[in-house]
C-alpha atoms as a PDB file:
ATOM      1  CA  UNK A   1      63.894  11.639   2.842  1.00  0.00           C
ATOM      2  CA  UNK A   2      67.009  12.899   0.646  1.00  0.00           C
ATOM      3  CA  UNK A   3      66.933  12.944  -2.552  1.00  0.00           C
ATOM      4  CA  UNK A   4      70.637  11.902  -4.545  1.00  0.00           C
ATOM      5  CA  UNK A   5      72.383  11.342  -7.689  1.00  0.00           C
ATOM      6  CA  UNK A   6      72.326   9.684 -10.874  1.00  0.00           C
ATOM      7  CA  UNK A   7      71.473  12.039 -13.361  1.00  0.00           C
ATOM      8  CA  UNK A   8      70.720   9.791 -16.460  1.00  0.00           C
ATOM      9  CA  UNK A   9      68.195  10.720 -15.660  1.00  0.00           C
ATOM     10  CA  UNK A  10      66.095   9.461 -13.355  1.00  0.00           C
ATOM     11  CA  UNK A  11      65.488  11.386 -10.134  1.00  0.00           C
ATOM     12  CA  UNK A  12      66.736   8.970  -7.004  1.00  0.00           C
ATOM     13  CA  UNK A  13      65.182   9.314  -3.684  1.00  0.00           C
ATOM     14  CA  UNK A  14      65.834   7.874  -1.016  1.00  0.00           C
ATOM     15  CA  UNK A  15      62.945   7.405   1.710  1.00  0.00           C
ATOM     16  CA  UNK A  16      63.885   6.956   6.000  1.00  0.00           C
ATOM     17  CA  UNK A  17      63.101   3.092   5.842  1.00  0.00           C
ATOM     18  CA  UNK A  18      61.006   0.727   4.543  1.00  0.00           C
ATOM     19  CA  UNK A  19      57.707   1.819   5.812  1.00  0.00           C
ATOM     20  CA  UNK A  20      58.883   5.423   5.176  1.00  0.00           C
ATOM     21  CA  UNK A  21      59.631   4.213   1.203  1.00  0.00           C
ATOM     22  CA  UNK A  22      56.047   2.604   0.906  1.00  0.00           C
ATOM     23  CA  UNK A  23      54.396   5.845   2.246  1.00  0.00           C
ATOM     24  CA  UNK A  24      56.597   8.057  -0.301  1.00  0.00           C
ATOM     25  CA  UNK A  25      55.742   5.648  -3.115  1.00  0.00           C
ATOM     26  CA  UNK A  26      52.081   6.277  -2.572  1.00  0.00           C
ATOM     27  CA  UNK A  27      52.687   9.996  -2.178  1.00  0.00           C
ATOM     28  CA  UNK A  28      53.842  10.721  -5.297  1.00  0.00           C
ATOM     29  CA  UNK A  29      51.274   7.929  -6.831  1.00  0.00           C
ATOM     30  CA  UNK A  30      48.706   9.660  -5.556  1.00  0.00           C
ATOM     31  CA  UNK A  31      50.062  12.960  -7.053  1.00  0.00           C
ATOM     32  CA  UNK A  32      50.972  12.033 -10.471  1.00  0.00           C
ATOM     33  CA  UNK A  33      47.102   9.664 -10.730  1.00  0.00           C
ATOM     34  CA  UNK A  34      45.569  13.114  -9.066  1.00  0.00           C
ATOM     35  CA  UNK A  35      47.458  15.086 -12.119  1.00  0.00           C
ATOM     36  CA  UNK A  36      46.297  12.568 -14.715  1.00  0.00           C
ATOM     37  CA  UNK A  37      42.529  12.984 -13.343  1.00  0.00           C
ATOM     38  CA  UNK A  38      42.631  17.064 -14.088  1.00  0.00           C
ATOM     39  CA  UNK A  39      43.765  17.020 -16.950  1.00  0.00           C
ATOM     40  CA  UNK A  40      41.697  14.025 -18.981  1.00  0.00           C
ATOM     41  CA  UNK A  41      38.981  12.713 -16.266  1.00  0.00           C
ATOM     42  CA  UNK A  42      40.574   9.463 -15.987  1.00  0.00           C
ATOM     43  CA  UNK A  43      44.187   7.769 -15.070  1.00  0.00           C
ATOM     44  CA  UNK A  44      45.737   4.675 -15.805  1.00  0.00           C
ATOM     45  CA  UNK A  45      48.295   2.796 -13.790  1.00  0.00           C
ATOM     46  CA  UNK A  46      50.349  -0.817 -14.493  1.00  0.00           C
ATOM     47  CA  UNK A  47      50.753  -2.295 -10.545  1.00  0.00           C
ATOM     48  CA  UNK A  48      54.020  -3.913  -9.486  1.00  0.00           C
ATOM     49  CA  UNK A  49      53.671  -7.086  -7.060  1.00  0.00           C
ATOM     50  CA  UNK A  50      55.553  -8.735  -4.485  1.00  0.00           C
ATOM     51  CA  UNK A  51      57.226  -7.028  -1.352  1.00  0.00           C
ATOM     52  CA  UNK A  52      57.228  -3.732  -3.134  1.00  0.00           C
ATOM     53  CA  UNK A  53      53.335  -3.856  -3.923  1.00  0.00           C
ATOM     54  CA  UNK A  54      52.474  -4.672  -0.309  1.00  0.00           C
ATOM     55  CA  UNK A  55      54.009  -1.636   1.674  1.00  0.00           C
ATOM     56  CA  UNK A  56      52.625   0.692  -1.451  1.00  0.00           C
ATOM     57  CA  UNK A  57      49.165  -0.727  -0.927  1.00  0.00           C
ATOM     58  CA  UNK A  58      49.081  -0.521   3.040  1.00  0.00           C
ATOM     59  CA  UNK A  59      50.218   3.206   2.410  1.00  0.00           C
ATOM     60  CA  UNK A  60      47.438   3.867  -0.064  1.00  0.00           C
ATOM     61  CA  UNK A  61      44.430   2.356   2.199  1.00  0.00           C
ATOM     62  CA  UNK A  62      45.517   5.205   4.690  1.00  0.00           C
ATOM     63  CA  UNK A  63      42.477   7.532   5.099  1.00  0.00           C
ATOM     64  CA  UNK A  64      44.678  10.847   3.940  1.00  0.00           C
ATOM     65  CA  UNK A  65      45.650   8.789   1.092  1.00  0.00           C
ATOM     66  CA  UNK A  66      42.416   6.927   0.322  1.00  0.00           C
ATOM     67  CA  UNK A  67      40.461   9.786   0.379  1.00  0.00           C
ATOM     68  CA  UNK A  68      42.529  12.349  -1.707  1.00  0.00           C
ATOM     69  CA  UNK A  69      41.033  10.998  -5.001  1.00  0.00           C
ATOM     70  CA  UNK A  70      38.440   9.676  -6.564  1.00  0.00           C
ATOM     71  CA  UNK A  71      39.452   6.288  -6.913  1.00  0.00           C
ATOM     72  CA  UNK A  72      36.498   5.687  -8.924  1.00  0.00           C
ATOM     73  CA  UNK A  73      38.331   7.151 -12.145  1.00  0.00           C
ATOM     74  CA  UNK A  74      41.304   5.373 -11.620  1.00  0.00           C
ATOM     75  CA  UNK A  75      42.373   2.033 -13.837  1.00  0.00           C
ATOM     76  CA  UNK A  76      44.561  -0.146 -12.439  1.00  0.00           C
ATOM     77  CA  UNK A  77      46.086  -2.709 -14.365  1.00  0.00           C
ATOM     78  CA  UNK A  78      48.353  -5.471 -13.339  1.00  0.00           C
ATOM     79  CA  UNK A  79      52.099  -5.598 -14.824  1.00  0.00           C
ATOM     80  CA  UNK A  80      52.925  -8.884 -15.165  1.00  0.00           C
ATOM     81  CA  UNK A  81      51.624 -11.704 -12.951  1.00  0.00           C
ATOM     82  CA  UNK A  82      51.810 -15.139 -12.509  1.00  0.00           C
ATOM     83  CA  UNK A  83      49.866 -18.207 -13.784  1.00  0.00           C
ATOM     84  CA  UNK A  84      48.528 -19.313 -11.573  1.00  0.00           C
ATOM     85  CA  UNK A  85      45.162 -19.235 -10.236  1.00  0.00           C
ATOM     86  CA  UNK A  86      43.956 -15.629  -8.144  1.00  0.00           C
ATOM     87  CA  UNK A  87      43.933 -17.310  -4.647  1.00  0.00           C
ATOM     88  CA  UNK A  88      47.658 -18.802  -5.041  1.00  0.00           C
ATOM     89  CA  UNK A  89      49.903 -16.854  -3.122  1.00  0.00           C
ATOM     90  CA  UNK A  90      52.400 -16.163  -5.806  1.00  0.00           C
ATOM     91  CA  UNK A  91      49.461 -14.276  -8.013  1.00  0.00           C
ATOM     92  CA  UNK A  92      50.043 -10.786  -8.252  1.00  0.00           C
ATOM     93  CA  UNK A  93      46.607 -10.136  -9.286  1.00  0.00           C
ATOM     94  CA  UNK A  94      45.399 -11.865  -6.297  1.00  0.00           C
ATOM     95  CA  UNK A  95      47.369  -9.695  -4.216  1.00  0.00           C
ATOM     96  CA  UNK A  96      46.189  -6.228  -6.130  1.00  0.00           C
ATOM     97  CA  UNK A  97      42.314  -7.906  -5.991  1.00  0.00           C
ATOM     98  CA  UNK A  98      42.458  -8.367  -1.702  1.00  0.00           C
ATOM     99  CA  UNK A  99      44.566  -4.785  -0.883  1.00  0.00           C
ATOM    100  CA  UNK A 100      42.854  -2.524  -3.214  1.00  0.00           C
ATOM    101  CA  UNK A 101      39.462  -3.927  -4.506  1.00  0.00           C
ATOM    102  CA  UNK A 102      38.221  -6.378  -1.849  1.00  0.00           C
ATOM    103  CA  UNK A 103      35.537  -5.697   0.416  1.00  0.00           C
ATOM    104  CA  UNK A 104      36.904  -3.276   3.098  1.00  0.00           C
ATOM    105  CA  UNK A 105      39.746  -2.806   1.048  1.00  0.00           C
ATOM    106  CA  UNK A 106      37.439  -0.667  -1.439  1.00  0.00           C
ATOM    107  CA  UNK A 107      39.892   1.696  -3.236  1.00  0.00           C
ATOM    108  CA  UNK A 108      39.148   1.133  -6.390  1.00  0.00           C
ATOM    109  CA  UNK A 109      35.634  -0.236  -7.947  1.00  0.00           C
ATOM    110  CA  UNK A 110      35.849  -3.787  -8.926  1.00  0.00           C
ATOM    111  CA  UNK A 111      35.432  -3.011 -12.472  1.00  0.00           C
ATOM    112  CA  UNK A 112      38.514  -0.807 -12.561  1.00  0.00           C
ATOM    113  CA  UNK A 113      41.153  -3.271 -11.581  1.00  0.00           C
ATOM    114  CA  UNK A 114      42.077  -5.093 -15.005  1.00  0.00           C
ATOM    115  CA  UNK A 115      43.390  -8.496 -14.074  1.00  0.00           C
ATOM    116  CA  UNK A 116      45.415 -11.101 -16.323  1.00  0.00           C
ATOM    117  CA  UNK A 117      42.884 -13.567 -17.561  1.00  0.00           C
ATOM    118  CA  UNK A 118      44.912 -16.320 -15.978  1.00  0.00           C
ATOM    119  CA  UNK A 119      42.131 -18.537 -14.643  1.00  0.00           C
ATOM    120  CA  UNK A 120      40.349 -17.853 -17.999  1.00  0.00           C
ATOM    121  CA  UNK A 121      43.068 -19.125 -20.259  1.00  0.00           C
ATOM    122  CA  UNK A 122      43.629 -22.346 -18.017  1.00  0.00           C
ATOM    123  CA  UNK A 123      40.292 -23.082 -18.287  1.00  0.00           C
ATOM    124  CA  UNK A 124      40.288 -22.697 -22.462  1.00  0.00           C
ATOM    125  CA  UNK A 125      43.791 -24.846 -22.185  1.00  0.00           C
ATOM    126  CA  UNK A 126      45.429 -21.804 -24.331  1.00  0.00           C
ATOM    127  CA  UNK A 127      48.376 -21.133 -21.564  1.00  0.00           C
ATOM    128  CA  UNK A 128      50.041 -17.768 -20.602  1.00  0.00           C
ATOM    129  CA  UNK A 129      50.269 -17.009 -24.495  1.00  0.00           C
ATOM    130  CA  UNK A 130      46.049 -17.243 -24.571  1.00  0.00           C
ATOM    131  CA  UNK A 131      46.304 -14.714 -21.394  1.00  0.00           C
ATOM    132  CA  UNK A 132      48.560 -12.614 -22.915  1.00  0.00           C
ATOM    133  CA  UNK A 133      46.767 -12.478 -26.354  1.00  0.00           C
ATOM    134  CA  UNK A 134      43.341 -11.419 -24.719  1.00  0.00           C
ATOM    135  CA  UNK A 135      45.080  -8.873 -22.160  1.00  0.00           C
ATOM    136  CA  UNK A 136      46.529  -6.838 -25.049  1.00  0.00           C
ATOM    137  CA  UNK A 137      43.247  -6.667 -26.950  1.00  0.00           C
ATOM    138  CA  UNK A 138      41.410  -5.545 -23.403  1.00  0.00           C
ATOM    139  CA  UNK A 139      44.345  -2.638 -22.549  1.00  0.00           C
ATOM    140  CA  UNK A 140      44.667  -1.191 -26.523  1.00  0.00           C
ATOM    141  CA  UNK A 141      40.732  -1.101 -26.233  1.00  0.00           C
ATOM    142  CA  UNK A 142      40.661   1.320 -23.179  1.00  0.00           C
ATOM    143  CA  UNK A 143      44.328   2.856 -22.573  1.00  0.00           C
ATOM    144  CA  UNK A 144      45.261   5.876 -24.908  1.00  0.00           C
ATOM    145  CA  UNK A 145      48.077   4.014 -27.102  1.00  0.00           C
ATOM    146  CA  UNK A 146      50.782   5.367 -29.442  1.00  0.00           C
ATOM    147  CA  UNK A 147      51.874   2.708 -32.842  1.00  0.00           C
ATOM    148  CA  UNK A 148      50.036  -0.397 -30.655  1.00  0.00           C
ATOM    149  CA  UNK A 149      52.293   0.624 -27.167  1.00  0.00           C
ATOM    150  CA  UNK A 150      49.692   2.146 -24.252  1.00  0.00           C
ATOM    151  CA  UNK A 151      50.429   5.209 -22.678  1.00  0.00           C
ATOM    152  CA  UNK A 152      50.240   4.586 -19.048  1.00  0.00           C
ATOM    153  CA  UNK A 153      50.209   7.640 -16.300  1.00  0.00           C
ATOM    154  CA  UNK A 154      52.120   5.737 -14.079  1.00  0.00           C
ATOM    155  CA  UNK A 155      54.297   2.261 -14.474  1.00  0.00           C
ATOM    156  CA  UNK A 156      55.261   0.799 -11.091  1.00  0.00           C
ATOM    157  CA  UNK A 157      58.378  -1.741 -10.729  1.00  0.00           C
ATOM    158  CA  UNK A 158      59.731  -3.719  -8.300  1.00  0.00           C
ATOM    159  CA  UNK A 159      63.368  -4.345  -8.996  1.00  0.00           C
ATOM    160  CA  UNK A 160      64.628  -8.805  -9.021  1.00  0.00           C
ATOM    161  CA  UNK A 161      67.517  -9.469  -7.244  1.00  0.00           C
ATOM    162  CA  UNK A 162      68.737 -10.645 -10.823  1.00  0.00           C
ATOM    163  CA  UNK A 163      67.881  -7.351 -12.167  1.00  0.00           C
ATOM    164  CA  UNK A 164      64.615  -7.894 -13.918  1.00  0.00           C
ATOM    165  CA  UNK A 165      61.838  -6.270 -13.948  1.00  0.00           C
ATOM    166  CA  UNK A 166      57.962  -7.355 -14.987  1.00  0.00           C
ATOM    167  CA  UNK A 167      58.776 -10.757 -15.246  1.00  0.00           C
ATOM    168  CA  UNK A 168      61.346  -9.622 -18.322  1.00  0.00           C
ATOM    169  CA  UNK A 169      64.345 -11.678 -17.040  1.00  0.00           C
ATOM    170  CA  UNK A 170      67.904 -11.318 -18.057  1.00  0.00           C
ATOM    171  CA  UNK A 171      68.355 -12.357 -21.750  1.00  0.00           C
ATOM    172  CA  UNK A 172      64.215 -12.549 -22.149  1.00  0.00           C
ATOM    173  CA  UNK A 173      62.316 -12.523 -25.079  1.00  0.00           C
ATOM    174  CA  UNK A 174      60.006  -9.683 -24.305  1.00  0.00           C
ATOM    175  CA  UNK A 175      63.991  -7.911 -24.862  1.00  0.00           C
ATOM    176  CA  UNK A 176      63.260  -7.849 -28.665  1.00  0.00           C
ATOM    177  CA  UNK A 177      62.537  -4.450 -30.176  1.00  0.00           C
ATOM    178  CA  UNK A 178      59.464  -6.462 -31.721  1.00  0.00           C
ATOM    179  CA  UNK A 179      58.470  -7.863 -29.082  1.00  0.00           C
ATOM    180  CA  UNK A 180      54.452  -8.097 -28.358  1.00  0.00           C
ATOM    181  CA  UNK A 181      52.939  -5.543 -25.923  1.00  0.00           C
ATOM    182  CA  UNK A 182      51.963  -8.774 -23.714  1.00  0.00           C
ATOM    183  CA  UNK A 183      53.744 -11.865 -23.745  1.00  0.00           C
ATOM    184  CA  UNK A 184      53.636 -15.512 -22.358  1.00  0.00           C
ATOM    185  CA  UNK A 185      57.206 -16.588 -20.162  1.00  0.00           C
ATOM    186  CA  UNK A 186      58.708 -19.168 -19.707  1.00  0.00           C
ATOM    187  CA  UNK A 187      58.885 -20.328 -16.134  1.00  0.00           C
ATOM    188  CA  UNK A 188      62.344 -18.852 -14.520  1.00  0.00           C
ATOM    189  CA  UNK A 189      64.542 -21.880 -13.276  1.00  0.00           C
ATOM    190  CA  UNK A 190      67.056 -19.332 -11.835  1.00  0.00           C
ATOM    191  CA  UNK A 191      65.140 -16.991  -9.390  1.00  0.00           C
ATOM    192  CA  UNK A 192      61.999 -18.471  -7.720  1.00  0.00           C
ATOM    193  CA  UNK A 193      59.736 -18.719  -7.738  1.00  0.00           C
ATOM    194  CA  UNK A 194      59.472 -20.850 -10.615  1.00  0.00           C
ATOM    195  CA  UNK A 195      56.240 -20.612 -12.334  1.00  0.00           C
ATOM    196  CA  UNK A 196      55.236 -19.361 -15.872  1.00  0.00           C
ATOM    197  CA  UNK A 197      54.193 -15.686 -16.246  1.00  0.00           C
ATOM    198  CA  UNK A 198      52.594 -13.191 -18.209  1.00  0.00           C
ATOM    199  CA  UNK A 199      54.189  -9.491 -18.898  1.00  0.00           C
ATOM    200  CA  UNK A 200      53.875  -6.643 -20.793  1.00  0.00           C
ATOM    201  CA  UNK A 201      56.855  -5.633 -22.713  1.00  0.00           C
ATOM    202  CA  UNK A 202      59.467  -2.981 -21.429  1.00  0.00           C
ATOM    203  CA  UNK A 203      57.890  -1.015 -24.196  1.00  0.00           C
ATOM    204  CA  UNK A 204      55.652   0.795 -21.882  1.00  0.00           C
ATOM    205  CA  UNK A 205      58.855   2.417 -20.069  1.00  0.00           C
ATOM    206  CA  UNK A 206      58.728   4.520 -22.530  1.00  0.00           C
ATOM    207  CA  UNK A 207      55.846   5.982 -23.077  1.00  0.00           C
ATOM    208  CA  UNK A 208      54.390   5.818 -19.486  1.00  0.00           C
ATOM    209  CA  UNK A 209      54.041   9.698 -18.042  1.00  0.00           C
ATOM    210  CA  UNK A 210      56.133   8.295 -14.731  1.00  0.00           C
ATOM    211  CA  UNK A 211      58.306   5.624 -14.572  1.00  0.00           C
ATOM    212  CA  UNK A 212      58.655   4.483 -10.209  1.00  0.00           C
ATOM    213  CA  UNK A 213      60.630   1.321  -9.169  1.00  0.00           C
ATOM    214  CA  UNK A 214      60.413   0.592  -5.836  1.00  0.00           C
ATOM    215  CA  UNK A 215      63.695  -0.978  -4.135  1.00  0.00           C
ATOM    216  CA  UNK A 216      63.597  -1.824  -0.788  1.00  0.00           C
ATOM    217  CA  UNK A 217      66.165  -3.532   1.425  1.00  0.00           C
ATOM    218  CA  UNK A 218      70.553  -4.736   1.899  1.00  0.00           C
ATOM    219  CA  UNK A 219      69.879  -7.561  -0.437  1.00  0.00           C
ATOM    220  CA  UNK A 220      68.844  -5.262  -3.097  1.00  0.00           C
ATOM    221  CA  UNK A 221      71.758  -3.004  -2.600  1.00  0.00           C
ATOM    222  CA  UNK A 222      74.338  -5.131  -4.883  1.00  0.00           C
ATOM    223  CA  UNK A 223      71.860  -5.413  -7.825  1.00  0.00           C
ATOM    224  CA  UNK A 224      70.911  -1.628  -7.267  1.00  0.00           C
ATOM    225  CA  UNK A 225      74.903  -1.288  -8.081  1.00  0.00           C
ATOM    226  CA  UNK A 226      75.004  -2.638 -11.203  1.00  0.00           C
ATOM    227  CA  UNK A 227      71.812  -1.213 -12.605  1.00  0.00           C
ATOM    228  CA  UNK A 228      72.407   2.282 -11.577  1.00  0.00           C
ATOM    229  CA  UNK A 229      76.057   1.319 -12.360  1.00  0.00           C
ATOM    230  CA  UNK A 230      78.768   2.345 -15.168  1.00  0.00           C
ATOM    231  CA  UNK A 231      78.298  -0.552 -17.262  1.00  0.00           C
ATOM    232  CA  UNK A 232      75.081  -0.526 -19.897  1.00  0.00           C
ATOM    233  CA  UNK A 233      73.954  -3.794 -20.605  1.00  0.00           C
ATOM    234  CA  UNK A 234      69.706  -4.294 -20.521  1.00  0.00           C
ATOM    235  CA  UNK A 235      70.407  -7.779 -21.848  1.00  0.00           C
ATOM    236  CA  UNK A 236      71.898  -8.406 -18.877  1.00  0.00           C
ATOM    237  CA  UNK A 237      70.279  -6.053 -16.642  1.00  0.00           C
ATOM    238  CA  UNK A 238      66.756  -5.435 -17.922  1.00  0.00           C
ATOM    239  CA  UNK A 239      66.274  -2.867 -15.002  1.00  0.00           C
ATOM    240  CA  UNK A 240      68.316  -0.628 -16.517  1.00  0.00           C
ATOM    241  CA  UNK A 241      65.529   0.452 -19.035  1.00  0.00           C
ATOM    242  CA  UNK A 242      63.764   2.472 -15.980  1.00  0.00           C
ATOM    243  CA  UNK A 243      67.235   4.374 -15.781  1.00  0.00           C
ATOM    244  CA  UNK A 244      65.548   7.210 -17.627  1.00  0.00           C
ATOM    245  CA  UNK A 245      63.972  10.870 -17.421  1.00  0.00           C
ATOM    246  CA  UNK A 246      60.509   9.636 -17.012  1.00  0.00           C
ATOM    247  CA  UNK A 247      61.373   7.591 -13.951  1.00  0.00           C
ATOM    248  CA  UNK A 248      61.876   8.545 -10.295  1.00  0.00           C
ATOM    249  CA  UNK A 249      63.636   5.473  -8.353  1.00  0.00           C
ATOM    250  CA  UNK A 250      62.212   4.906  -4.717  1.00  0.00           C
ATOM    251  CA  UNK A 251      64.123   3.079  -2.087  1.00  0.00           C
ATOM    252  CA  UNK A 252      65.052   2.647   1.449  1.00  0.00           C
ATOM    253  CA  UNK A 253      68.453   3.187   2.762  1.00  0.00           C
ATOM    254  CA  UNK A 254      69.467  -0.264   3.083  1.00  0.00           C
ATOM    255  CA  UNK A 255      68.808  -0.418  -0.597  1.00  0.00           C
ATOM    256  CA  UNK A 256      70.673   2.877  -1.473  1.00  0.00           C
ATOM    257  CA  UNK A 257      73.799   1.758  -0.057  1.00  0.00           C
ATOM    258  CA  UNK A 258      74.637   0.070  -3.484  1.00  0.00           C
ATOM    259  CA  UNK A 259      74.060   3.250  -5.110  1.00  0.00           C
ATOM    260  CA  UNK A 260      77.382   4.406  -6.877  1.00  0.00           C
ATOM    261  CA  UNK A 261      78.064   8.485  -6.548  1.00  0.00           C
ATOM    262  CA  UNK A 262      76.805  10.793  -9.305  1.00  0.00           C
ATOM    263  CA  UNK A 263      78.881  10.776 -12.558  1.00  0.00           C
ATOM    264  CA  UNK A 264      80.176  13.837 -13.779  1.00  0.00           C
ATOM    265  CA  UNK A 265      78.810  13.593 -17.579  1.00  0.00           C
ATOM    266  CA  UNK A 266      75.570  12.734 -15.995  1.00  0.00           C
ATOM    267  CA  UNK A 267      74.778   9.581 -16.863  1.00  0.00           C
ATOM    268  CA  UNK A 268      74.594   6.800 -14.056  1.00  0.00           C
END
């Protein structure tokens, strides 16, 4: 692992490969969640999905992993997800339910892994804005918040290959400094796949104690360029809003290719 550039100021590191940048990603989770514990009893954490969320969780279930904490005072709630129904394949909360809270699985207790109420809302007909609605009410009840924005411990990313992140696309909505903490989204027509989701604003960046994306692979690399790029433009680029202190950027080497050299003033 190296660590490189970019001082704007996220720390950049940069793990031996893929497997290598899952297992590093749930090193430092397990850190900062372990930190959070000490000092208040409890820790809160928003979950990525996808490619990203799978190599983080296989790390995790590893028994020096698995058993460094007590899992049982650990909240884990999902990021943005899909709407779609838990056993679709596309549902991040699905994925996050089977890899950390299934049977065998068993990280964390049942109870502690706060889902979208997808299947909830399509059953009361009130769509991804119903889900959003009720998810805000259940994370301001039980997170530590600051003027109606949670404080997470930890805010996991994966990175789009059109430079989203959540499911806050380029030009989105949830872009609006009024945004609400949860929203409903349209579904994407230009990136698949192309289904209606639920996210929490890119509000929580800010806040959240740690900030990690987690970029992995050569057809990342290009995107990674812009991001971590010259040019500031969130509208465009709404990864750029983890290009800050609180984050630290986690990637393989295929993926740090697109990574432009250091700036002098310090910004990326």
């Amino acid at each position: 692992m190296v660590a490189t550039g970019i001082t704007a100021r996220p720390t950049i590191l940069v793990a031996d490969g893929p497997e290598a940048t899952g297992r590093l990603a749930a090193d430092l989770l397990v850190a900062w969640l372990a930190g959070a514990i000490g000092e208040r009893g409890v820790a809160h954490v928003a979950l990525t999905g996808g490619s990203s969320a799978k190599g983080l969780y296989a790390a995790l279930r590893e028994p020096s992993r698995a058993f460094a904490l007590d899992w049982g005072r650990v909240h884990a709630w999902v990021g943005d997800d899909r709407f779609v129904p838990l056993v679709h394949p596309d549902s991040n909360g699905g994925l996050a339910s089977r890899e950390l809270a299934a049977d065998g699985a068993g990280l964390l207790p049942t109870a502690n892994l706060h889902l979208v109420p997808v299947e909830a809302a399509m059953y009361a007909g009130t769509g991804p804005d119903g889900a959003a609605a009720t998810y805000a009410t259940e994370v301001l009840s039980t997170v530590p918040s600051s003027s109606g924005v949670p404080i997470f411990d930890v805010v996991l990313l994966g990175i789009g290959g059109d430079g989203h992140l959540l499911s806050v696309f380029p030009g989105s909505a949830a872009l609006a400094p009024d945004a609400p903490l949860v929203l409903g989204i349209p579904a994407p027509t230009h990136i698949t796949p192309h289904l209606p989701r639920v996210t929490f604003s890119p509000a929580i960046l800010r806040l959240a104690g740690h900030v990690m994306p987690i970029v992995a692979g050569a057809g990342k690399a290009e995107i990674l360029g812009r991001i971590l790029g010259s040019e500031r433009d969130p509208e465009q680029w709404p990864a750029q809003l983890a290009v800050r202190p609180n984050a630290t950027w986690v990637m393989d080497p295929a993926a740090a290719a697109g990574v432009p050299p250091a700036r002098s003033d310090g910004r990326p």
